[in-house]
C-alpha atoms as a PDB file:
ATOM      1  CA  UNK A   1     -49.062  20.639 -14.935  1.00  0.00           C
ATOM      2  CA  UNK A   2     -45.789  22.086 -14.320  1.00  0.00           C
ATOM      3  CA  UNK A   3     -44.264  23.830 -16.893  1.00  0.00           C
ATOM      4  CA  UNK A   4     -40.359  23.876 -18.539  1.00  0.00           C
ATOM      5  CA  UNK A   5     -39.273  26.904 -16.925  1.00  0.00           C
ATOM      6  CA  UNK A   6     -41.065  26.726 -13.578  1.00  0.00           C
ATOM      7  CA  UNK A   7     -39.466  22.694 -13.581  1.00  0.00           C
ATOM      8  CA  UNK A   8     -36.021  24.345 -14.630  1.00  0.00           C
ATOM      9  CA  UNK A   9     -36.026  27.273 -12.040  1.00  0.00           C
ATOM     10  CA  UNK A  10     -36.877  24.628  -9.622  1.00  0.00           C
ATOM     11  CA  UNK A  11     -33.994  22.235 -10.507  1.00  0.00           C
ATOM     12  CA  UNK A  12     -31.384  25.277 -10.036  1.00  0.00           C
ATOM     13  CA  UNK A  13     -32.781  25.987  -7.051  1.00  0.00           C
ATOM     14  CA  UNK A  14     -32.021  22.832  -5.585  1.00  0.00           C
ATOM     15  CA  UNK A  15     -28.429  22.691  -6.679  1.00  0.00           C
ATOM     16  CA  UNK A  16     -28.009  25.702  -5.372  1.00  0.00           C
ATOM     17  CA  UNK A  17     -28.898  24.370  -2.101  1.00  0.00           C
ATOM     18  CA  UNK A  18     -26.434  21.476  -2.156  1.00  0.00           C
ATOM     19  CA  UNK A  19     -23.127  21.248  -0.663  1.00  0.00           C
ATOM     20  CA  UNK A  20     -20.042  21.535  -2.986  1.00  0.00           C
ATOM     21  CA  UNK A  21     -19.011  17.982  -2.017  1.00  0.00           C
ATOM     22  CA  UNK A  22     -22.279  16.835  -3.337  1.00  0.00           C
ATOM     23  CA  UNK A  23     -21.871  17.759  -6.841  1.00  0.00           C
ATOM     24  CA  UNK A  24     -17.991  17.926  -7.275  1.00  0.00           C
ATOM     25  CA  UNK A  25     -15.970  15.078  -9.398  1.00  0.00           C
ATOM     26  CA  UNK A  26     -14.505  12.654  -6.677  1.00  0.00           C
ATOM     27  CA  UNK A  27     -11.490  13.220  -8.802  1.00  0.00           C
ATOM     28  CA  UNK A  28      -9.774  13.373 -12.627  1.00  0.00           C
ATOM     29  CA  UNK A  29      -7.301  11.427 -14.672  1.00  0.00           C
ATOM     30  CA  UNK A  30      -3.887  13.839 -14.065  1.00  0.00           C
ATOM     31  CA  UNK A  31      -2.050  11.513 -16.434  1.00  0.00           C
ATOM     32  CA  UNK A  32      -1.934   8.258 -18.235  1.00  0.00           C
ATOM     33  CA  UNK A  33      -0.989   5.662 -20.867  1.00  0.00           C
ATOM     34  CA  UNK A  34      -2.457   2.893 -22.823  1.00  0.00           C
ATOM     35  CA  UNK A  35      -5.907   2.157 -22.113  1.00  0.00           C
ATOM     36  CA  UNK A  36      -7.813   2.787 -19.121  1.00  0.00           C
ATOM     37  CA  UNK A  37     -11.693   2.752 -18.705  1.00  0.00           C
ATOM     38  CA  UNK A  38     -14.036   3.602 -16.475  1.00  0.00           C
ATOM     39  CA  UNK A  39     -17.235   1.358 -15.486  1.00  0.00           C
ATOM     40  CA  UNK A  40     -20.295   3.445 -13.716  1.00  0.00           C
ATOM     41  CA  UNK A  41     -23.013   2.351 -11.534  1.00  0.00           C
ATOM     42  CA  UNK A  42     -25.402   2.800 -14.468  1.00  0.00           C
ATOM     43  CA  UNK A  43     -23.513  -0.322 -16.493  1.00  0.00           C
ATOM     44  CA  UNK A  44     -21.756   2.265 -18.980  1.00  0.00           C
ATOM     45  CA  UNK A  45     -17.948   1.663 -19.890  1.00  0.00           C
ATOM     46  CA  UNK A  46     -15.918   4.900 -21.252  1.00  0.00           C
ATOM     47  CA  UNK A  47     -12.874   5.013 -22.661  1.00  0.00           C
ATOM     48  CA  UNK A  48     -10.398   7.610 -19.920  1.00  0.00           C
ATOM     49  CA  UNK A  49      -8.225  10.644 -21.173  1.00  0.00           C
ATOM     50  CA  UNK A  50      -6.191  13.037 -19.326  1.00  0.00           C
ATOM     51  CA  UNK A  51      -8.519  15.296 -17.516  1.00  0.00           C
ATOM     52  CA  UNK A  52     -11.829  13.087 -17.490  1.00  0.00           C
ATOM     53  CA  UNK A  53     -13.833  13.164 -14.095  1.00  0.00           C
ATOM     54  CA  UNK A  54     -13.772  10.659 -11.570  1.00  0.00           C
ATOM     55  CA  UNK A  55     -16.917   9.491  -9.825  1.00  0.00           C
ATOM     56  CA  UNK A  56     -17.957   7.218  -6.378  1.00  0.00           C
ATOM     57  CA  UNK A  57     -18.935   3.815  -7.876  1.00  0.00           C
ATOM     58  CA  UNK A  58     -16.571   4.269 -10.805  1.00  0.00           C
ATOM     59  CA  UNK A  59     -14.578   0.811 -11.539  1.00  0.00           C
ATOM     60  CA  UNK A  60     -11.040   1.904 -12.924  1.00  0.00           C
ATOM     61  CA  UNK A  61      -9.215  -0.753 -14.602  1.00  0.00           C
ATOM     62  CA  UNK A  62      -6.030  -0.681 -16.378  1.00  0.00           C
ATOM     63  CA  UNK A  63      -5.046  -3.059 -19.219  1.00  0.00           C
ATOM     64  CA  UNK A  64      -1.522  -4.768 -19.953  1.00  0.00           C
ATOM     65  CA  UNK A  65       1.191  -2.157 -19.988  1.00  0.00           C
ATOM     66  CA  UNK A  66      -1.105   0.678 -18.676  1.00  0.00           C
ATOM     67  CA  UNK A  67      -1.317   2.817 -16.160  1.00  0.00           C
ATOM     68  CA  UNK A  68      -3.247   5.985 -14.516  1.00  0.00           C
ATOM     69  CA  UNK A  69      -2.410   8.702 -12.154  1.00  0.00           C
ATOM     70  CA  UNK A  70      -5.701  10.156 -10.674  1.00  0.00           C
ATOM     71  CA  UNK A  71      -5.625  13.481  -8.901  1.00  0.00           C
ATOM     72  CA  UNK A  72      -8.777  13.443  -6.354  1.00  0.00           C
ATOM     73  CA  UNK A  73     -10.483  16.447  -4.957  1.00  0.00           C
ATOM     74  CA  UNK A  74      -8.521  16.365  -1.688  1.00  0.00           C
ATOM     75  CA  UNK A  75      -5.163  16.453  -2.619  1.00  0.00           C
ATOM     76  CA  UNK A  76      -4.592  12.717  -2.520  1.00  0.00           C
ATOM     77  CA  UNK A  77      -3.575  10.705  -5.622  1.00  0.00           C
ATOM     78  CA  UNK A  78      -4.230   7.222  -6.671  1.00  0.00           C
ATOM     79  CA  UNK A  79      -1.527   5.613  -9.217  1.00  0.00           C
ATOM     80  CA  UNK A  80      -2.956   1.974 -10.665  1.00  0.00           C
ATOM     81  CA  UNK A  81      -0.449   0.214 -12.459  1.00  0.00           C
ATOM     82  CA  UNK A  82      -0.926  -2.437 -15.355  1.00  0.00           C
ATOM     83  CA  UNK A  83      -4.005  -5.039 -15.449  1.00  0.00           C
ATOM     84  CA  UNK A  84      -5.501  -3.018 -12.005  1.00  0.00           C
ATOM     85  CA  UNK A  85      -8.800  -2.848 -11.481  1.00  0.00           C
ATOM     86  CA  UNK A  86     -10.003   0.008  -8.251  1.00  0.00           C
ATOM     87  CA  UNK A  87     -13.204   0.458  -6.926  1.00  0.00           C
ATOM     88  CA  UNK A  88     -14.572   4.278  -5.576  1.00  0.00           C
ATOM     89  CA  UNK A  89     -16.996   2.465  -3.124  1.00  0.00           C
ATOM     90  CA  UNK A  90     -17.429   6.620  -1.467  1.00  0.00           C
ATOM     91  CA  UNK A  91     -15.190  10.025  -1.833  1.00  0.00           C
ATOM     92  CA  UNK A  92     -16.606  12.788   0.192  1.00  0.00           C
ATOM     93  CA  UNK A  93     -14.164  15.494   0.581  1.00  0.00           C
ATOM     94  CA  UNK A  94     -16.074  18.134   3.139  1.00  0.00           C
ATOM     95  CA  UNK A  95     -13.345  20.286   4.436  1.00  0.00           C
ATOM     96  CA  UNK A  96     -16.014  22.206   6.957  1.00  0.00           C
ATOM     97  CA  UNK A  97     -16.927  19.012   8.061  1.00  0.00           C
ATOM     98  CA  UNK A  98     -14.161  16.649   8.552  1.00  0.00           C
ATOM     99  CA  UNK A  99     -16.466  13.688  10.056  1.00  0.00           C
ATOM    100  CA  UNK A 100     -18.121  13.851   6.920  1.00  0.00           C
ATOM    101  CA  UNK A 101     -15.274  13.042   4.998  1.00  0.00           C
ATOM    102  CA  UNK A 102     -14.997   9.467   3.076  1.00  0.00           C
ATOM    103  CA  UNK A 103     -12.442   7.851   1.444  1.00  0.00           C
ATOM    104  CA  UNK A 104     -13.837   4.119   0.809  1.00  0.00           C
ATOM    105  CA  UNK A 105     -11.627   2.129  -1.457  1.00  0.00           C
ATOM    106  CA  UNK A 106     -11.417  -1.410  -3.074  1.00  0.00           C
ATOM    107  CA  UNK A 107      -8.144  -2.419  -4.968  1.00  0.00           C
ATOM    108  CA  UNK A 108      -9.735  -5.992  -6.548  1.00  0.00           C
ATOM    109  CA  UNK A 109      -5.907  -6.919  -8.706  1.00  0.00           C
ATOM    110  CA  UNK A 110      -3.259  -5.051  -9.652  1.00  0.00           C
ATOM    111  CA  UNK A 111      -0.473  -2.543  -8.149  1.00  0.00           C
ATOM    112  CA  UNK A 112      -1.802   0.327  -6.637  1.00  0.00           C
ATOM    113  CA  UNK A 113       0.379   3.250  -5.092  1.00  0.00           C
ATOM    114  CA  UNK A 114      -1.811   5.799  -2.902  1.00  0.00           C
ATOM    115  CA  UNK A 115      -0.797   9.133  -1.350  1.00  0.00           C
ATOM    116  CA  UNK A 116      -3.626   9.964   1.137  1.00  0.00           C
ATOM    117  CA  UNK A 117      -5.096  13.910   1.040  1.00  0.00           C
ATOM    118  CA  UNK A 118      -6.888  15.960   3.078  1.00  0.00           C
ATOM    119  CA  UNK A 119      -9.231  13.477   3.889  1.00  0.00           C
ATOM    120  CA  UNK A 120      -6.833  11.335   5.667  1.00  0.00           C
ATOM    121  CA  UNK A 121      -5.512  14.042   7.242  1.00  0.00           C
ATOM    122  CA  UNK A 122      -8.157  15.469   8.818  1.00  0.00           C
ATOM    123  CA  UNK A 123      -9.785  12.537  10.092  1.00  0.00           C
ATOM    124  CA  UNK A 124      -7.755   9.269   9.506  1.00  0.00           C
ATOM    125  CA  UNK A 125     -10.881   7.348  10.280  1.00  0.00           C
ATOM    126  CA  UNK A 126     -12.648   8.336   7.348  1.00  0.00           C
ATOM    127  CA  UNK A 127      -9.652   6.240   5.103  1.00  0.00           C
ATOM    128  CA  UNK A 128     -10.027   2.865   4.194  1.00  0.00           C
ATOM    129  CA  UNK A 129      -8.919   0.428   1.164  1.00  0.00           C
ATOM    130  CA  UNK A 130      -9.988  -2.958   0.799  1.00  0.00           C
ATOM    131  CA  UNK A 131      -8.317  -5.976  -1.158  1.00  0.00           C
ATOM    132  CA  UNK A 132      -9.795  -9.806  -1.194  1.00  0.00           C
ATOM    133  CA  UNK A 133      -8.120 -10.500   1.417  1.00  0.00           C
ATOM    134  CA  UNK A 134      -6.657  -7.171   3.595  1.00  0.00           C
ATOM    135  CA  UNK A 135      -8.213  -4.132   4.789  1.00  0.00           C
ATOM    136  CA  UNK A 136      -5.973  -1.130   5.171  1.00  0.00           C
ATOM    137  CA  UNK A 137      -5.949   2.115   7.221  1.00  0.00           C
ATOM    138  CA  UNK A 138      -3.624   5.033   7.566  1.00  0.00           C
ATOM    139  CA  UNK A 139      -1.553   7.424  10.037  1.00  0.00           C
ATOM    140  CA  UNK A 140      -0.879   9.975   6.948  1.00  0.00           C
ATOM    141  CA  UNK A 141       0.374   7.793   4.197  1.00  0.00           C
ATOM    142  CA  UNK A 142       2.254   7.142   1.079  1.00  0.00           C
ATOM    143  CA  UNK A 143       2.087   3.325   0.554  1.00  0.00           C
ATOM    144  CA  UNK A 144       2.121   0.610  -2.283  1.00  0.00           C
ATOM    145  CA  UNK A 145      -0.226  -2.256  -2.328  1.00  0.00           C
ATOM    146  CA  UNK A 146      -0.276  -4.986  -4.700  1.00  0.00           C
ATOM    147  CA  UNK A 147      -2.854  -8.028  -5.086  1.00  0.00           C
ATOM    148  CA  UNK A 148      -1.004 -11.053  -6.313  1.00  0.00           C
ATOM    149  CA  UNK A 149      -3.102 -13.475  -8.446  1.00  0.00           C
ATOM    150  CA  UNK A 150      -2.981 -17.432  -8.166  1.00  0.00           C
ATOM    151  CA  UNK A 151      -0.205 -18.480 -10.848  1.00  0.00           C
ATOM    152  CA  UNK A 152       1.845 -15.421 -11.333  1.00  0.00           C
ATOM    153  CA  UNK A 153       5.010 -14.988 -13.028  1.00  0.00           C
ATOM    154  CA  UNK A 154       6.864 -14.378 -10.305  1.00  0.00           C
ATOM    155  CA  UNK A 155       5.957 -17.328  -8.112  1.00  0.00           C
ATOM    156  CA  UNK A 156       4.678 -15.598  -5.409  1.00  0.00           C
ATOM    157  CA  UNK A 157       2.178 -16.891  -3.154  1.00  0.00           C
ATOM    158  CA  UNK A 158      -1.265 -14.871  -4.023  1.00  0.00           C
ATOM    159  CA  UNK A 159      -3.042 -12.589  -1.789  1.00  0.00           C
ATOM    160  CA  UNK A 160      -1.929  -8.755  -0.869  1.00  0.00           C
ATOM    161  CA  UNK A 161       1.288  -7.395  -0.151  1.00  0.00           C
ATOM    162  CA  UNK A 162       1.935  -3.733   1.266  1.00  0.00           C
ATOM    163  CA  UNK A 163       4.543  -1.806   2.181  1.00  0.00           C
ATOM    164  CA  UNK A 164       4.910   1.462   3.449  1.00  0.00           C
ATOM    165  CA  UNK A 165       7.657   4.719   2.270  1.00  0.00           C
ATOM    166  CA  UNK A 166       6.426   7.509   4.579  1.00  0.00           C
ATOM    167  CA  UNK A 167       3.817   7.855   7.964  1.00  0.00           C
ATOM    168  CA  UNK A 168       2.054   4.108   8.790  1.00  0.00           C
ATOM    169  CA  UNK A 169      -0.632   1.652   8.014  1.00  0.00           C
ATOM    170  CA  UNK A 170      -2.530  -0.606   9.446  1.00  0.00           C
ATOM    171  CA  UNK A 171      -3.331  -3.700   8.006  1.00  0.00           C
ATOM    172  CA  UNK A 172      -6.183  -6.318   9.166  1.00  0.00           C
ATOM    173  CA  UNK A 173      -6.251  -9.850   7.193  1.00  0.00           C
ATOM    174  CA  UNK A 174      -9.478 -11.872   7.218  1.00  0.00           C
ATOM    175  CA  UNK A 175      -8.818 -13.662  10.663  1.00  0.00           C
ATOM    176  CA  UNK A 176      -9.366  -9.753  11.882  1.00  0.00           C
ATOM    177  CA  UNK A 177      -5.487  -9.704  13.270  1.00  0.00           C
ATOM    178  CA  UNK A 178      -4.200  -5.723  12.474  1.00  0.00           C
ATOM    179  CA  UNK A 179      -0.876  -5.286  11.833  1.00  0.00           C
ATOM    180  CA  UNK A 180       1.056  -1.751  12.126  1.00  0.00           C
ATOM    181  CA  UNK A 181       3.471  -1.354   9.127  1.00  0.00           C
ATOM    182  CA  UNK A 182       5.986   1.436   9.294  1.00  0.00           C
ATOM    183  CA  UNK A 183       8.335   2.746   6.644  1.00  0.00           C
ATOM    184  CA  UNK A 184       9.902   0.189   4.659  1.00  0.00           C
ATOM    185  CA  UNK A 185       8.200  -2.530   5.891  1.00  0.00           C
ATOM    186  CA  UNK A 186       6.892  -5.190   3.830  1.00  0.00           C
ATOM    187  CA  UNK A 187       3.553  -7.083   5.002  1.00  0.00           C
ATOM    188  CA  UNK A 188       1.922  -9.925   3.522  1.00  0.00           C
ATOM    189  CA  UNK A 189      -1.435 -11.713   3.906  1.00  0.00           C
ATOM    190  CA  UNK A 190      -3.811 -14.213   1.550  1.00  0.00           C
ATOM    191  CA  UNK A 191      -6.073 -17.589   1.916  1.00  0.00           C
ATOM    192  CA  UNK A 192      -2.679 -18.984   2.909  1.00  0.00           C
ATOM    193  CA  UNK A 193      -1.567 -16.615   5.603  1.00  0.00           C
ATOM    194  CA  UNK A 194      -5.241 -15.142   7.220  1.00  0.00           C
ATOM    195  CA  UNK A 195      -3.177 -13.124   9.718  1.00  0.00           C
ATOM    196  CA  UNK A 196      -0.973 -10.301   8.385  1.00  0.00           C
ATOM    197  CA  UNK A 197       2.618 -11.466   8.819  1.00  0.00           C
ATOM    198  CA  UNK A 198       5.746  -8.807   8.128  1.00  0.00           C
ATOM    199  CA  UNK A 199       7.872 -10.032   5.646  1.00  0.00           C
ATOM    200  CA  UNK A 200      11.424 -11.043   6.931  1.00  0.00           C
ATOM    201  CA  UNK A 201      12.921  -9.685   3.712  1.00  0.00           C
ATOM    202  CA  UNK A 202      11.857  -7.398   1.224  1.00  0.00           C
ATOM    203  CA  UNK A 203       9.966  -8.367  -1.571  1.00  0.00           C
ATOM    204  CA  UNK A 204      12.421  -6.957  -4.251  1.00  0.00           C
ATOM    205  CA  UNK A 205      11.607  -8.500  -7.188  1.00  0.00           C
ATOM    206  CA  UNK A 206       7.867  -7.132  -6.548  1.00  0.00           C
ATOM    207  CA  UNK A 207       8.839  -4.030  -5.380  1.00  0.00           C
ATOM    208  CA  UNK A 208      11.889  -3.667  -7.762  1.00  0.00           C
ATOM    209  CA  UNK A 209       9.431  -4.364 -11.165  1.00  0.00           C
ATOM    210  CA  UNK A 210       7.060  -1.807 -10.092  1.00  0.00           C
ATOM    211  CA  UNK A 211       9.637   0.872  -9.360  1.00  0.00           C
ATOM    212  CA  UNK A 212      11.259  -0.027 -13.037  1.00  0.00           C
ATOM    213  CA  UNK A 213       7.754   0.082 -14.677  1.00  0.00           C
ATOM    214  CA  UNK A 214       7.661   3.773 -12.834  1.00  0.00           C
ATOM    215  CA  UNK A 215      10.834   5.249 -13.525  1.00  0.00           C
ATOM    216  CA  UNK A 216       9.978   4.104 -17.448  1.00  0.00           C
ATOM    217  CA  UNK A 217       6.686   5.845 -18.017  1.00  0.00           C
ATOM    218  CA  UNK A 218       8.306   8.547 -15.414  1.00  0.00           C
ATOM    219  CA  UNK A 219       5.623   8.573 -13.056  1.00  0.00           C
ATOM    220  CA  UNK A 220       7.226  10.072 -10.522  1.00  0.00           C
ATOM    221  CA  UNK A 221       7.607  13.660 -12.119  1.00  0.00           C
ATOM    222  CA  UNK A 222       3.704  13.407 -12.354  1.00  0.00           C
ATOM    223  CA  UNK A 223       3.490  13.288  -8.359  1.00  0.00           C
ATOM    224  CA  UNK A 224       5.748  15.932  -8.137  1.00  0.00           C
ATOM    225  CA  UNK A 225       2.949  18.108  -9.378  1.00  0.00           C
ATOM    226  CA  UNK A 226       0.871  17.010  -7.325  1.00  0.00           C
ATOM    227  CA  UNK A 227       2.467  16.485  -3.782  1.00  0.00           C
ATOM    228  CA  UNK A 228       5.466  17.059  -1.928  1.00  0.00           C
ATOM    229  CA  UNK A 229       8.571  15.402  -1.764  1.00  0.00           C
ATOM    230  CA  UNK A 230       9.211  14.124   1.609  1.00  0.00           C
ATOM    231  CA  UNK A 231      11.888  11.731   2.605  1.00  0.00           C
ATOM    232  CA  UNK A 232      11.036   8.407   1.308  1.00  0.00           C
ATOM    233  CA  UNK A 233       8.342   9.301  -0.523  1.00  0.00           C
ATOM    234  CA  UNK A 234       5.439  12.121  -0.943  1.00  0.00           C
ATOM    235  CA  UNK A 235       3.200  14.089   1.905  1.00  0.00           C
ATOM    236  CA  UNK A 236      -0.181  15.850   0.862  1.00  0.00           C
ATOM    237  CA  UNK A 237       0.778  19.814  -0.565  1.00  0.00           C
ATOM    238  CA  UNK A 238      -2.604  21.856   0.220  1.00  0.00           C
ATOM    239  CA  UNK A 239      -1.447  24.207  -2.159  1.00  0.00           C
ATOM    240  CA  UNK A 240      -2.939  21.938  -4.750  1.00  0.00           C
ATOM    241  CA  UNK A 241      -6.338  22.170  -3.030  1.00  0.00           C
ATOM    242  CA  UNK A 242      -8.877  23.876  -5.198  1.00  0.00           C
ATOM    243  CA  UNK A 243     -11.081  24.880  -2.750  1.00  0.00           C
ATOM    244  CA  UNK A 244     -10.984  24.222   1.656  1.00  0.00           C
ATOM    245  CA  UNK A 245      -7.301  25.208   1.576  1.00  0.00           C
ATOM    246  CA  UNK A 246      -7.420  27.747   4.437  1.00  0.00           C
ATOM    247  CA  UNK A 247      -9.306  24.863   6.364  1.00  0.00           C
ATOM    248  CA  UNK A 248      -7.166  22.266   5.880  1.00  0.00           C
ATOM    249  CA  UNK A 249      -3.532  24.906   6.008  1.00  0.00           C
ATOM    250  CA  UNK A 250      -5.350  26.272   9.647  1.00  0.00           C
ATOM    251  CA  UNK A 251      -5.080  22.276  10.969  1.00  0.00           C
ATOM    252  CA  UNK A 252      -2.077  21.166   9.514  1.00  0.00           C
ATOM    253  CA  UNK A 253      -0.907  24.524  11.375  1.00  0.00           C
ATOM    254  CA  UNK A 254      -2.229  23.322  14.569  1.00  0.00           C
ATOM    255  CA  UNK A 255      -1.040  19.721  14.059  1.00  0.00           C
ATOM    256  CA  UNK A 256       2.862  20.161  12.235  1.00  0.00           C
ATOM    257  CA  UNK A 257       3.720  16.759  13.158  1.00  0.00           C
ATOM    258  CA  UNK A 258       2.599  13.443  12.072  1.00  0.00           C
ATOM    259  CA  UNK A 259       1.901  10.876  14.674  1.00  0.00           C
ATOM    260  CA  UNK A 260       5.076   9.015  14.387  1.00  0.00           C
ATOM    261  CA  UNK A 261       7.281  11.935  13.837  1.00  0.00           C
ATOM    262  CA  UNK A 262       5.417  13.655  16.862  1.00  0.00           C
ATOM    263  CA  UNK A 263       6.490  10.232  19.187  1.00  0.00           C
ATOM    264  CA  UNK A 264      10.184  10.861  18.460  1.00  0.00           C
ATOM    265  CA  UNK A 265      10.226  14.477  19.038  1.00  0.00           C
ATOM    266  CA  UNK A 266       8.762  13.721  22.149  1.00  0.00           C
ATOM    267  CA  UNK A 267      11.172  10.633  23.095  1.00  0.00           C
ATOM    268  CA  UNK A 268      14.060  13.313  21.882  1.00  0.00           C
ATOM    269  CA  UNK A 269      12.659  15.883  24.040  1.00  0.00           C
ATOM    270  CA  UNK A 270      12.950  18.425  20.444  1.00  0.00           C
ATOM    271  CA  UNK A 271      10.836  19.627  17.927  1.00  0.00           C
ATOM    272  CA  UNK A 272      11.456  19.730  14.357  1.00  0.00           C
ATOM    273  CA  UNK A 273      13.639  16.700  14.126  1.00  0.00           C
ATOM    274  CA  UNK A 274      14.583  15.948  10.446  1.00  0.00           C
ATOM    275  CA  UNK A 275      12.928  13.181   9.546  1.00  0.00           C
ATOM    276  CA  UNK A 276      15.669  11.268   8.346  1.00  0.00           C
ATOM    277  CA  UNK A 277      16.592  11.473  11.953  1.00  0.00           C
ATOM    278  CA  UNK A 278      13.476   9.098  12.671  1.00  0.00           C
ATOM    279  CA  UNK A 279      14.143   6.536  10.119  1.00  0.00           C
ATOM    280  CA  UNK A 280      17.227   6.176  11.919  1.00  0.00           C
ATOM    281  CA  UNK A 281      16.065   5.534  15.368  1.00  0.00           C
ATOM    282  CA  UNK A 282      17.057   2.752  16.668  1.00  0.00           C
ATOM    283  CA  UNK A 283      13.107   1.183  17.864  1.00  0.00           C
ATOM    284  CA  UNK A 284      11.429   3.068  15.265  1.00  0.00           C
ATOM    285  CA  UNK A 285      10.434  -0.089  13.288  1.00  0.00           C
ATOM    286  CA  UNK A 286       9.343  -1.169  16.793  1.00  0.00           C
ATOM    287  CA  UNK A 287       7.145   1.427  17.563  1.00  0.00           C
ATOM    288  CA  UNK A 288       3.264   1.363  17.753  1.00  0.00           C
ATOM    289  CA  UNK A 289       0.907   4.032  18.014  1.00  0.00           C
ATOM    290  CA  UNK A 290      -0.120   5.470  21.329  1.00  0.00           C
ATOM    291  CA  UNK A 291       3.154   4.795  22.537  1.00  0.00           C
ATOM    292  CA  UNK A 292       6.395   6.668  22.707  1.00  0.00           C
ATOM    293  CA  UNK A 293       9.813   5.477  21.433  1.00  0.00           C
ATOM    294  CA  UNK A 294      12.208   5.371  24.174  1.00  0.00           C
ATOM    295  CA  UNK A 295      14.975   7.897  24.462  1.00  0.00           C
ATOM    296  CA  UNK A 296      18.271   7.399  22.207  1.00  0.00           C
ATOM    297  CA  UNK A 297      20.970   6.665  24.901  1.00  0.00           C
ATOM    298  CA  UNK A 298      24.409   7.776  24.034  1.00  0.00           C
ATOM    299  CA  UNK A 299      27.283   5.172  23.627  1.00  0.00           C
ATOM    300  CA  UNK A 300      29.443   5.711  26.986  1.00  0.00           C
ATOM    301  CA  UNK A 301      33.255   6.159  26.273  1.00  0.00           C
ATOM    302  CA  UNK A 302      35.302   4.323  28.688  1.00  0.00           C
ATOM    303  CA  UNK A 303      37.496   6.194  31.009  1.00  0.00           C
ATOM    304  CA  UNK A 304      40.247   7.163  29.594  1.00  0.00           C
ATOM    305  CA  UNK A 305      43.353   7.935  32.655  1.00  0.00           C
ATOM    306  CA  UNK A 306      46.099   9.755  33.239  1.00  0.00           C
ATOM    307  CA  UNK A 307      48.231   6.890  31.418  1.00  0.00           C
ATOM    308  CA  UNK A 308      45.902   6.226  28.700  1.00  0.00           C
ATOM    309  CA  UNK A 309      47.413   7.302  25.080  1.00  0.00           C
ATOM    310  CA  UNK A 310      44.739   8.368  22.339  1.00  0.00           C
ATOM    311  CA  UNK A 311      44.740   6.716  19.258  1.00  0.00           C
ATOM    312  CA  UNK A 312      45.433   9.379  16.589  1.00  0.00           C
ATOM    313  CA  UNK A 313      44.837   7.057  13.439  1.00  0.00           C
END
């Protein structure tokens, strides 16, 4: 028979041998308000507070007039509005071993705004979030998703709606056609539209409510400790990292541009084009990845001849 201290030394021992991404939290609660709970695998329901853990398999839901900011281990964030409910299906953040890396997702109602980390960054494979009726990837992301219910205030025809305020998404409805959003795009699909369609306006009531709700319980100056400020929106800061930051600082070294910010430079023929300068492009809503934008071609002036007088108004 094995006895207590043999059975403990033998337990450390073990930990000792696991990775760090094994036995870290997948991520904690950076802020919140009202109630928010966590259900776990094991059937247990807690009550959240600022600075509880995070776990794979945790269901975080959100009731009326709620809301949660959670800070995950690789920089990312994950802001669930009122009456949300998000599924951690997997989390693995293994900086040494960015094929490792998971970040497995299910939004089942509710707003949800999400800032991808070092996972997506390293390996934008290894990112996915699933709604009832969507399944969404990234390109380096800050997005907002939002699963409309059957008979909502607002009269909108249920199912998921996304749109996009820096990098790209891709979004594949259950017919399995993928659509590639770009910055302020709006997307929609549900049991009524099977194959992602881009909105031909904006959503602003939607996107307009959420934004108020935001600016109210001042949400945004909770990112801003967490990411950075980008145009349009927020971009992973590995200075937040608590541990793999020389890992992930070395790639983001060797890769400075995103893949759509990359394209323009390229179609420019310049690096380190503001990126308010590729909002602005002319095909940039047009463009797809893989592919380069086409060159900005400058307005020609017509001739103007020995007789011509300028205009000085």
């Amino acid at each position: 028979m094995i006895n207590s201290s043999l059975l403990r030394w033998l337990l450390a021992a073990l930990l000792t041998c696991l990775p760090l991404s094994a036995m870290a939290a997948s991520g904690q609660v950076a802020a919140m308000g009202g109630l928010v709970t966590a259900a776990h695998p094991d059937g247990k329901t807690d009550v959240l507070h600022k600075g509880d853990d995070i776990n794979k398999g945790d269901v975080i839901a959100t009731s009326a007039n709620s809301w949660v900011v959670l800070k995950m281990e690789d920089g990312a964030s994950l802001t669930l509005r009122p009456n949300g409910k998000l599924r951690i299906i997997d989390y693995v953040y293994d900086p040494d071993n960015p094929q490792n890396g998971r970040s497995w997702l299910s939004l089942l109602q509710g707003a949800l705004r999400s800032v991808t980390g070092a996972i997506g960054k390293l390996n934008h494979d290894s990112y996915q979030l699933t709604t009832p009726t969507a399944t969404i990837g990234i390109r380096g992301t800050d997005y907002d998703v939002d699963v409309v219910p059957p008979g909502n205030e607002q009269g909108l025809a249920p199912g998921t709606y996304h749109t996009v305020h820096t990098g790209g998404t891709t979004i594949r409805g259950k017919d399995g056609g993928v659509v590639n959003v770009s910055p302020k795009q709006d997307v929609f699909t549900g049991e009524s539209a099977p194959r992602p369609r881009r909105m031909k306006a904006r959503q602003d009531s939607m996107w307009a409510s959420i934004a108020n709700f935001d600016f109210k319980e001042k949400i945004d100056g909770v990112l801003d400790g967490i990411h950075k400020r980008v145009h349009g929106g927020y971009t992973l800061n590995p200075q937040s990292l608590s541990r793999g930051r020389d890992q992930v600082m070395r790639y983001l070294d060797a890769h400075p541009e995103e893949t759509s910010r990359r394209a323009l430079h390229e179609a420019r023929g310049k690096q380190g084009a503001p990126e308010a300068a590729m909002q602005t492009h002319p095909q940039y809503n047009k463009w797809q990845p893989g592919k380069p934008l086409p060159p900005v071609r400058e307005r020609s002036r017509p001739h103007q001849g020995a007789g011509h007088k300028q205009n000085r108004d």
